[in-house]
Protein backbone atom coordinates (compact mmCIF):
# COMPACT_ATOMS: atom_id res chain seq x y z
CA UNK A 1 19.56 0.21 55.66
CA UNK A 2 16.76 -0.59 53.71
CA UNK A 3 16.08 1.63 50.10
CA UNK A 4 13.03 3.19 49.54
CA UNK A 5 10.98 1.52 47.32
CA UNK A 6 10.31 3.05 43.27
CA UNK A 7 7.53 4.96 42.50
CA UNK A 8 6.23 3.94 39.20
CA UNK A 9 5.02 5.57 36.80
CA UNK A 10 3.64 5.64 32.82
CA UNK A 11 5.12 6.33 29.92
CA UNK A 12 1.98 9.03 29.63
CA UNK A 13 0.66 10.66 32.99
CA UNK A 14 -1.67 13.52 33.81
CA UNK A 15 -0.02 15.91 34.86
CA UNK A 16 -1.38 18.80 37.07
CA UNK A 17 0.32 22.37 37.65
CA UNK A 18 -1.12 23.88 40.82
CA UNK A 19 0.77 26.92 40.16
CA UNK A 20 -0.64 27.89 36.91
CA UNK A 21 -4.20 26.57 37.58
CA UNK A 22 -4.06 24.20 34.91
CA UNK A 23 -5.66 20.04 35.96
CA UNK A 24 -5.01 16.51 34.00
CA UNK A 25 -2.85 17.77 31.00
CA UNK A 26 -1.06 14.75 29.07
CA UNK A 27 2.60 14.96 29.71
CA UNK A 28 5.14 12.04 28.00
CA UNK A 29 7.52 10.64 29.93
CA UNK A 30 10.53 11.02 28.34
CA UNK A 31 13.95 9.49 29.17
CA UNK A 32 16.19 10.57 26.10
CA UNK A 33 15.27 13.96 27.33
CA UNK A 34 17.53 15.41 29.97
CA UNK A 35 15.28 18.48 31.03
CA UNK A 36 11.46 18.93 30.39
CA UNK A 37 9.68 21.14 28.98
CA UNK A 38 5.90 22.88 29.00
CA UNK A 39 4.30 24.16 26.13
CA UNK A 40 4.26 28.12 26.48
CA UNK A 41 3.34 31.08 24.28
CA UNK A 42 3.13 34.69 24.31
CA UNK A 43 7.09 34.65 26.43
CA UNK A 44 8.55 37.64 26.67
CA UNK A 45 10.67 39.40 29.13
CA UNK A 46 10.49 43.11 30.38
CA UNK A 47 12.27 45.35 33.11
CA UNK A 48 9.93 46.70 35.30
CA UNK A 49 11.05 49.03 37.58
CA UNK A 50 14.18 47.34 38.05
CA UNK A 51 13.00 44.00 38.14
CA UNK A 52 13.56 41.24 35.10
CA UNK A 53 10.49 39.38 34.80
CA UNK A 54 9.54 37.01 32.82
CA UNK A 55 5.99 36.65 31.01
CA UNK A 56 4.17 33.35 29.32
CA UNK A 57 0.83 31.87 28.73
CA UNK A 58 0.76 28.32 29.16
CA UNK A 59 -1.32 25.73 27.29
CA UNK A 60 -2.23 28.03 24.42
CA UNK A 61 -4.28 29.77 27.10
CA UNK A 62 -3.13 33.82 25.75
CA UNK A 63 -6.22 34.82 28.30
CA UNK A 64 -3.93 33.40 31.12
CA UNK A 65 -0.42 34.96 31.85
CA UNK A 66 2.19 33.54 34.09
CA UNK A 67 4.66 35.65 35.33
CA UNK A 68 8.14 35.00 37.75
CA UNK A 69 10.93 36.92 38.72
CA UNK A 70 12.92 33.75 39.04
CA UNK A 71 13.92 31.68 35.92
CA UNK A 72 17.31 31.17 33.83
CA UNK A 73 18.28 30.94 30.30
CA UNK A 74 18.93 26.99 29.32
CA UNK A 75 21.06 25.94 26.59
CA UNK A 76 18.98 22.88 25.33
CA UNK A 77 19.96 20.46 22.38
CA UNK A 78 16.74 18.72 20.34
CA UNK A 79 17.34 14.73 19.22
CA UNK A 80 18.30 15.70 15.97
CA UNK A 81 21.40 18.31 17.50
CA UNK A 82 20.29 21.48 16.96
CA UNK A 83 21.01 23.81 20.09
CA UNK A 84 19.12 26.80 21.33
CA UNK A 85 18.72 28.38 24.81
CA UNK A 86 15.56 28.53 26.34
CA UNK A 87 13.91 30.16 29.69
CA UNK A 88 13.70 27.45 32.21
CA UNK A 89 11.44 27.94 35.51
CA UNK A 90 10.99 25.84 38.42
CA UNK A 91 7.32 25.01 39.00
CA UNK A 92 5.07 22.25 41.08
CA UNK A 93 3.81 19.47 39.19
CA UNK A 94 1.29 16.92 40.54
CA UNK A 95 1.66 13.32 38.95
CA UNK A 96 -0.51 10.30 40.15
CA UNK A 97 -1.57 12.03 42.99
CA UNK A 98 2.10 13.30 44.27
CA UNK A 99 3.13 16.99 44.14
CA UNK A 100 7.27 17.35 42.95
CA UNK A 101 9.37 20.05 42.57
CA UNK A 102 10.07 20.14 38.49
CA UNK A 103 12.69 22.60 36.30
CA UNK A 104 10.69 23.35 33.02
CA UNK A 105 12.02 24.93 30.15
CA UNK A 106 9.47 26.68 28.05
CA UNK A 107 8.93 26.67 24.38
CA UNK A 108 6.74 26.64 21.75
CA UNK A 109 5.31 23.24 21.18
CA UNK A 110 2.41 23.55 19.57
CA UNK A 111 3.87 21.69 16.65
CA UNK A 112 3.95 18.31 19.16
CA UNK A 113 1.83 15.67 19.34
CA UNK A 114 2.44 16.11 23.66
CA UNK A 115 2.67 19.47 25.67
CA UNK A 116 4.64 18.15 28.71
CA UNK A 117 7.63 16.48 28.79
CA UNK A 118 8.98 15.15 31.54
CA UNK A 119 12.89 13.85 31.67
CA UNK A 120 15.49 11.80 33.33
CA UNK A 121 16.41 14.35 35.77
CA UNK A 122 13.06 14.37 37.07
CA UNK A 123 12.87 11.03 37.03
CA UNK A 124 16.38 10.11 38.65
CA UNK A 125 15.99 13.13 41.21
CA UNK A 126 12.67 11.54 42.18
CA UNK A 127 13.67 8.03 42.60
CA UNK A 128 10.92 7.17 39.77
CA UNK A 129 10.56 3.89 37.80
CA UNK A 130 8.85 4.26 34.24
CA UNK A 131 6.93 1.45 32.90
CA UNK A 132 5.89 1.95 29.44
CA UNK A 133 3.28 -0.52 29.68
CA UNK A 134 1.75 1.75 32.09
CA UNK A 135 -0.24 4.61 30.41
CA UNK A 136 -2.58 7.00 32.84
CA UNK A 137 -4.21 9.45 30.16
């Protein structure tokens, strides 16, 4: 049985979300993170007629608001330990051309330099290879 060959990709890609309307954003590549996550404002949650949904702007885009019925709360732990739970989503993501399947959590990070990042279960669940001499900005 021959394996499937690696797809490879950069330590920086542009990264497209079909879902949200939003082309080429820079997303980092990011292997000492185990889940990724999209830079989101304006999330809230509200009960609406019965149903939990589940609001947020992405991109610092407040004129644009996302909103699913499906998403979970994510306990997520930062490089330097701190823990905190976050609302995770699963979303379509379009890297070098190829659309994947990608769980997001969402937070605040307008205080990073990058507002994707993309982790090792991505990565691993996609068969990827990352070369970090490889940069598609």
């Amino acid at each position: 049985m021959t394996k499937e060959p690696q797809k490879v990709i950069g330590a920086f890609e542009k990264a497209s979300f079909p879902e949200f309307g939003i082309n080429k954003v820079v997303a980092k590549i990011d292997t000492g993170a185990y889940t990724g996550a999209l830079h989101a404002t304006n999330i809230r949650k509200e009960v609406v007629d019965g149903v939990k949904t589940l609001y947020f702007s992405p991109f610092d885009h407040p004129e644009k608001v996302i909103s699913v019925q499906d998403y979970r709360i994510k306990r997520v732990t930062s490089s330097n330990g701190h823990e905190e739970r976050r609302y995770a989503i699963d979303t379509k993501i379009i890297l070098d051309g190829n659309e994947y399947d990608i769980l997001l959590t969402l937070a605040d990070r307008s205080e990073m330099k990058w507002p994707v990042l993309i982790g090792r279960r991505f990565i691993r669940k996609n068969n990827l290879l990352v070369d970090v001499n490889r940069i598609n900005k």
